[in-house]
PDB file of N, CA and C in Angstrom:
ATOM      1  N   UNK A   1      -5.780 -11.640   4.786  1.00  0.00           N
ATOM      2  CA  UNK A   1      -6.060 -10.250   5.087  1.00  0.00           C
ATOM      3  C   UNK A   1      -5.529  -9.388   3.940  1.00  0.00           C
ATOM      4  N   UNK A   2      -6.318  -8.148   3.494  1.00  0.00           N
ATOM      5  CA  UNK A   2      -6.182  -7.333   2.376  1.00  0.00           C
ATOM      6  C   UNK A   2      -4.992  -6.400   2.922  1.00  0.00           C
ATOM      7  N   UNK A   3      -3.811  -5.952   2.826  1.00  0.00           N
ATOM      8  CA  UNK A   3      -3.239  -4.752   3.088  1.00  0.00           C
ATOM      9  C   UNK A   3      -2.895  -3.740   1.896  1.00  0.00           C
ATOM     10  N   UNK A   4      -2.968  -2.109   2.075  1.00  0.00           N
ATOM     11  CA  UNK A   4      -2.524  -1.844   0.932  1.00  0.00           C
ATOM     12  C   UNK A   4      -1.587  -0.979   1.740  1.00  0.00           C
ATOM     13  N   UNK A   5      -0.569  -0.905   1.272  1.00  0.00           N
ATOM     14  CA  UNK A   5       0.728  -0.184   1.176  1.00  0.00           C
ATOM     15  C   UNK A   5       0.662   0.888   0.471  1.00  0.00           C
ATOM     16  N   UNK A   6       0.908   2.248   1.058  1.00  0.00           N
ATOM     17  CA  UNK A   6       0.860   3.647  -0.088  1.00  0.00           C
ATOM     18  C   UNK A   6       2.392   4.103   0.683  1.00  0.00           C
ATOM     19  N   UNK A   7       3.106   4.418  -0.393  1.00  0.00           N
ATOM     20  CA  UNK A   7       4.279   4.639  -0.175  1.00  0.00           C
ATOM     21  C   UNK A   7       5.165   5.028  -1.474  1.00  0.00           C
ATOM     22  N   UNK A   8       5.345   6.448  -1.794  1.00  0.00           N
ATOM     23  CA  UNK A   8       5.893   6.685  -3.124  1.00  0.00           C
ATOM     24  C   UNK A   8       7.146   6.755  -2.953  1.00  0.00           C
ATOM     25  N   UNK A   9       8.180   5.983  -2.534  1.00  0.00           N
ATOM     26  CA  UNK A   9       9.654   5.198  -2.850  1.00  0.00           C
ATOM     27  C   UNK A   9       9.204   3.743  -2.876  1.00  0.00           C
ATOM     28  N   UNK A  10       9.263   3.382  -4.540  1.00  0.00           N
ATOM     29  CA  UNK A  10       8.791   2.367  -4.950  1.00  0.00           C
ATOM     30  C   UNK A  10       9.432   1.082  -4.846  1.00  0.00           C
ATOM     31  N   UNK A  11      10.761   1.301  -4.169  1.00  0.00           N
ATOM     32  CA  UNK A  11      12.022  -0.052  -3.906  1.00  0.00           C
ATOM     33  C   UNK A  11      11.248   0.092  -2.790  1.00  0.00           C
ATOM     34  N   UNK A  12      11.354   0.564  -1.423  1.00  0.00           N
ATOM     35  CA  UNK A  12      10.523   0.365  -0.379  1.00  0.00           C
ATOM     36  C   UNK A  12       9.459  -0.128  -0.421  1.00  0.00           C
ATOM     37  N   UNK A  13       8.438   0.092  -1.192  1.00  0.00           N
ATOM     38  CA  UNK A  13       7.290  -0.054  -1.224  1.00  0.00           C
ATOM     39  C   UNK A  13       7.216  -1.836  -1.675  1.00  0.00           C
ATOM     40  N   UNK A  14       8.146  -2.228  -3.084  1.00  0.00           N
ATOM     41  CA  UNK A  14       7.753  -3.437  -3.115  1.00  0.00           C
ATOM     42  C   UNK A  14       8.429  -4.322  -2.489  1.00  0.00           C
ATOM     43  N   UNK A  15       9.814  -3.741  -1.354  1.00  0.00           N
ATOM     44  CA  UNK A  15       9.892  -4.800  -0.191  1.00  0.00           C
ATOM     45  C   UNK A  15       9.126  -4.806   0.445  1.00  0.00           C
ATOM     46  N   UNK A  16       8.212  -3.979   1.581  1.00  0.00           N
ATOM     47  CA  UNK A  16       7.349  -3.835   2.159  1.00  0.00           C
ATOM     48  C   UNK A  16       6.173  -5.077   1.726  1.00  0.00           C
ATOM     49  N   UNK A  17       5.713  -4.915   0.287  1.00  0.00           N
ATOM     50  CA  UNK A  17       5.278  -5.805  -0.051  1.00  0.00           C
ATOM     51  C   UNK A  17       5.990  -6.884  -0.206  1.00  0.00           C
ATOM     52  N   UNK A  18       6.588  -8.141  -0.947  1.00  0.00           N
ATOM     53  CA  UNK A  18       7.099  -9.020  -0.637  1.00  0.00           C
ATOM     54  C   UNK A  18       7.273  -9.588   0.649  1.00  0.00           C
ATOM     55  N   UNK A  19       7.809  -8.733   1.271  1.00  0.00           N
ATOM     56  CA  UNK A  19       7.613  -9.451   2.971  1.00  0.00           C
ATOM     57  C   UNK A  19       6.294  -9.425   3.793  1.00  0.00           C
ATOM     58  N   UNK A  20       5.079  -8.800   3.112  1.00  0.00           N
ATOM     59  CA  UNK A  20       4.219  -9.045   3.682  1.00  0.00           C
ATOM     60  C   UNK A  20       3.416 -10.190   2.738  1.00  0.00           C
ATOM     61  N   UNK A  21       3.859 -10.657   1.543  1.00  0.00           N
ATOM     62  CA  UNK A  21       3.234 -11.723   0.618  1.00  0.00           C
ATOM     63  C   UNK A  21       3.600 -12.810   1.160  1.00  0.00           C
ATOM     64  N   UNK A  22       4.958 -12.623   1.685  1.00  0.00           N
ATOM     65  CA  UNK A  22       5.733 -14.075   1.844  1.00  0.00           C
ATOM     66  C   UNK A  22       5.236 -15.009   3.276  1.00  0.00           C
ATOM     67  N   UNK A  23       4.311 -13.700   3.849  1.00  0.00           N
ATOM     68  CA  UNK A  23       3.517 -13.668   5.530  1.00  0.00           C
ATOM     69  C   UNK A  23       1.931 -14.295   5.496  1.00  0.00           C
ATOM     70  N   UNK A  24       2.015 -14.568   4.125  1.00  0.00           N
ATOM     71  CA  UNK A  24       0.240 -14.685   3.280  1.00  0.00           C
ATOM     72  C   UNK A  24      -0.851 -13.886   3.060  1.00  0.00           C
ATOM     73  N   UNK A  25      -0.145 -12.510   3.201  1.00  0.00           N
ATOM     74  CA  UNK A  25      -0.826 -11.421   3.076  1.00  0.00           C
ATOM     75  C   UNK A  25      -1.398 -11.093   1.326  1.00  0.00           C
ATOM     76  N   UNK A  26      -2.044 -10.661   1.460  1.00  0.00           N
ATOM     77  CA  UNK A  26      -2.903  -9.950  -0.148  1.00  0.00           C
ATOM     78  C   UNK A  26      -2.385  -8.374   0.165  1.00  0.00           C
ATOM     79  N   UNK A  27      -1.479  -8.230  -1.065  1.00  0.00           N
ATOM     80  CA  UNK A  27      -0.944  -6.769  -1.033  1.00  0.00           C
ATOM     81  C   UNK A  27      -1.573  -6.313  -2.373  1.00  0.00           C
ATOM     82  N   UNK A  28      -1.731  -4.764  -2.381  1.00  0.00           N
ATOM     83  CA  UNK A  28      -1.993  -3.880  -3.137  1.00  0.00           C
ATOM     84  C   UNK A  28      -1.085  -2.851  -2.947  1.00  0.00           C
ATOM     85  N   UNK A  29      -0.177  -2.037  -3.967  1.00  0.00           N
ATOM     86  CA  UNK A  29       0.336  -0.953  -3.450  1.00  0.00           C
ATOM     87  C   UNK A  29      -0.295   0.482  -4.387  1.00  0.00           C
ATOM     88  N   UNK A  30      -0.247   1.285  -3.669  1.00  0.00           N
ATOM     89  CA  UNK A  30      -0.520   2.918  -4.306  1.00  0.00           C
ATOM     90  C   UNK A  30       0.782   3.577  -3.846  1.00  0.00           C
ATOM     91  N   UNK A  31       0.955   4.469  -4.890  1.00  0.00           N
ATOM     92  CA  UNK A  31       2.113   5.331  -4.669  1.00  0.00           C
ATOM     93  C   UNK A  31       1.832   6.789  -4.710  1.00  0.00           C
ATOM     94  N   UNK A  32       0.511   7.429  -4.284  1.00  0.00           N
ATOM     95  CA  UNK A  32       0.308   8.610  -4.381  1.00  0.00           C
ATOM     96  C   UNK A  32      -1.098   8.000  -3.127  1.00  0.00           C
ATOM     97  N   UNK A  33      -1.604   9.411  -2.532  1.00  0.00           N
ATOM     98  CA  UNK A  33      -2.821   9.659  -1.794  1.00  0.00           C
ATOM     99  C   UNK A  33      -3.578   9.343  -3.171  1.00  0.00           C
ATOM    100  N   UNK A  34      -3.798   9.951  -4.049  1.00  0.00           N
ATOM    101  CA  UNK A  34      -4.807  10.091  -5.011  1.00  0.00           C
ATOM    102  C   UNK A  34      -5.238   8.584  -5.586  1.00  0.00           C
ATOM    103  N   UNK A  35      -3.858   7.545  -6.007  1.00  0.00           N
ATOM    104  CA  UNK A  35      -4.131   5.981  -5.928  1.00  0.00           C
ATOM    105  C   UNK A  35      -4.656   5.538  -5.018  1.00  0.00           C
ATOM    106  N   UNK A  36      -4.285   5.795  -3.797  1.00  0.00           N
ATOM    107  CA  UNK A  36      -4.799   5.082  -2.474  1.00  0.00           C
ATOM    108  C   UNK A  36      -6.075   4.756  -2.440  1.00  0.00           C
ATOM    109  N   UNK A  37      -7.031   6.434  -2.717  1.00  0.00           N
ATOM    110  CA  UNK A  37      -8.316   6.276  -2.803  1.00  0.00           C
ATOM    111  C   UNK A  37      -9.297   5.603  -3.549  1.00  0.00           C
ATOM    112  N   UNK A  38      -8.201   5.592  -4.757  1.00  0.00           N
ATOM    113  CA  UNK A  38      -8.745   4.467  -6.070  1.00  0.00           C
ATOM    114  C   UNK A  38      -8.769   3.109  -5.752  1.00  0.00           C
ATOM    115  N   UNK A  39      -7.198   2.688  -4.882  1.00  0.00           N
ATOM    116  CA  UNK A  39      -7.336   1.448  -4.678  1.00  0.00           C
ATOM    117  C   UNK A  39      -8.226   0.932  -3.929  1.00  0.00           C
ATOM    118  N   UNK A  40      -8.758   2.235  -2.657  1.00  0.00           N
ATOM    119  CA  UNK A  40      -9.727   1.755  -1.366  1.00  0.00           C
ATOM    120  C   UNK A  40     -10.975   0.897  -1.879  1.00  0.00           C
ATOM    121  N   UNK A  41     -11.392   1.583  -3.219  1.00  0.00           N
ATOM    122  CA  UNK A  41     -12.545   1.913  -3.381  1.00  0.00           C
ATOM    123  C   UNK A  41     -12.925   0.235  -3.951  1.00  0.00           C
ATOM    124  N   UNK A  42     -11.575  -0.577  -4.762  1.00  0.00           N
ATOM    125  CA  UNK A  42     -11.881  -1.491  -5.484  1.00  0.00           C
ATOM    126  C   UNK A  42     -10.927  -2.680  -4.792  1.00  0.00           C
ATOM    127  N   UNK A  43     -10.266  -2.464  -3.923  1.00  0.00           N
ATOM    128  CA  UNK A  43      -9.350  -3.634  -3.018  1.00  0.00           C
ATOM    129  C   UNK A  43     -10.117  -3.738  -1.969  1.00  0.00           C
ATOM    130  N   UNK A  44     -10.725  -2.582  -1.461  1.00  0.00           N
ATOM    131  CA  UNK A  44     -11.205  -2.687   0.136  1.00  0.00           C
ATOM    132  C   UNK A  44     -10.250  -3.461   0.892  1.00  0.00           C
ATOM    133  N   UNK A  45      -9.423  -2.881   1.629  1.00  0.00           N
ATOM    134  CA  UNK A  45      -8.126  -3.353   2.420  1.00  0.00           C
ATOM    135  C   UNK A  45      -8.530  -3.357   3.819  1.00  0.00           C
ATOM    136  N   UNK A  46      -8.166  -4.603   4.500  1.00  0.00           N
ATOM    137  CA  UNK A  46      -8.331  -4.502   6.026  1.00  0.00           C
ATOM    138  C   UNK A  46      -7.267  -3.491   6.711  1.00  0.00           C
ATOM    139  N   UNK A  47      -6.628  -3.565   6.283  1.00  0.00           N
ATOM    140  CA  UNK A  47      -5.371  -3.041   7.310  1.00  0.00           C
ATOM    141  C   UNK A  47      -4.781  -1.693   5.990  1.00  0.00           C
ATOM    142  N   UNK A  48      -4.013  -0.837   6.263  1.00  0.00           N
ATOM    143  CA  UNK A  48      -3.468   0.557   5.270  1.00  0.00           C
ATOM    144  C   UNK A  48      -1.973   0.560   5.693  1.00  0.00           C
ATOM    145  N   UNK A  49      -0.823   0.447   5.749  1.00  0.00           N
ATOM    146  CA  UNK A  49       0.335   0.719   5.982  1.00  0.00           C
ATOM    147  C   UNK A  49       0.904   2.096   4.948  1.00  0.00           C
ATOM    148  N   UNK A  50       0.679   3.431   5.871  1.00  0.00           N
ATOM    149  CA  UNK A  50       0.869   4.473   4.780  1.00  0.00           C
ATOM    150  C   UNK A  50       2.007   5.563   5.440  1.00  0.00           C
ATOM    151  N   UNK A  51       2.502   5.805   4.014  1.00  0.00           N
ATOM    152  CA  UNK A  51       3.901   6.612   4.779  1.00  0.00           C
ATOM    153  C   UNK A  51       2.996   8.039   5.244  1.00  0.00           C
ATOM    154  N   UNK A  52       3.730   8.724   6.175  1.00  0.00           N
ATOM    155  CA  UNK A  52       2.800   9.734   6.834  1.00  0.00           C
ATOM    156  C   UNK A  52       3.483  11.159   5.885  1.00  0.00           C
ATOM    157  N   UNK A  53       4.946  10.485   5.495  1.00  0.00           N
ATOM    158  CA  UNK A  53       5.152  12.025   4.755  1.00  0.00           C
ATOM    159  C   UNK A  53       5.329  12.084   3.409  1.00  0.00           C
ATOM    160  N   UNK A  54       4.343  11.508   2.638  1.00  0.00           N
ATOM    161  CA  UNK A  54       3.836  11.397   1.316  1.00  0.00           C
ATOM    162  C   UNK A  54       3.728  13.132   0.578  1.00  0.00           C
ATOM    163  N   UNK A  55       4.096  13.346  -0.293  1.00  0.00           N
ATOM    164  CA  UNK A  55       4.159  14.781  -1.085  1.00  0.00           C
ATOM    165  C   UNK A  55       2.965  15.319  -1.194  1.00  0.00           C
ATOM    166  N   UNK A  56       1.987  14.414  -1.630  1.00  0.00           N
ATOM    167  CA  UNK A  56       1.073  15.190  -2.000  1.00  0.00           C
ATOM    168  C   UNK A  56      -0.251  14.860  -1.116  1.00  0.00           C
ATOM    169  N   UNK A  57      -0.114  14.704   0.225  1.00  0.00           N
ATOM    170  CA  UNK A  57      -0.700  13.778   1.480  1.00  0.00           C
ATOM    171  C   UNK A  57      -0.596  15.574   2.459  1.00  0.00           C
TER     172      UNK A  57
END
């Protein structure tokens, strides 16, 4: 399964990832709304794990 992680605290973000790699997950992370959309467009992610209080979100 594709997940992408958007989350701009980037120590968070690549535990978040790692523990979802180590689960056999396919991670992608974005660290802005504006990546996210970039990544949607070319990861196509099943699942989104996104922080809700992102700066520029």
């Amino acid at each position: 399964m594709r997940v992408l992680v958007v989350e701009d605290e980037r120590l968070l973000a690549e535990n978040i990832s790692k523990m979802l790699k180590s689960e056999g997950f396919e991670v992608e992370i974005a660290y802005s709304i504006s990546d996210m959309y970039k990544k949607i467009e070319v990861f196509e992610p099943e699942l989104i794990v996104l922080d809700l209080m992102l700066p520029d979100g």
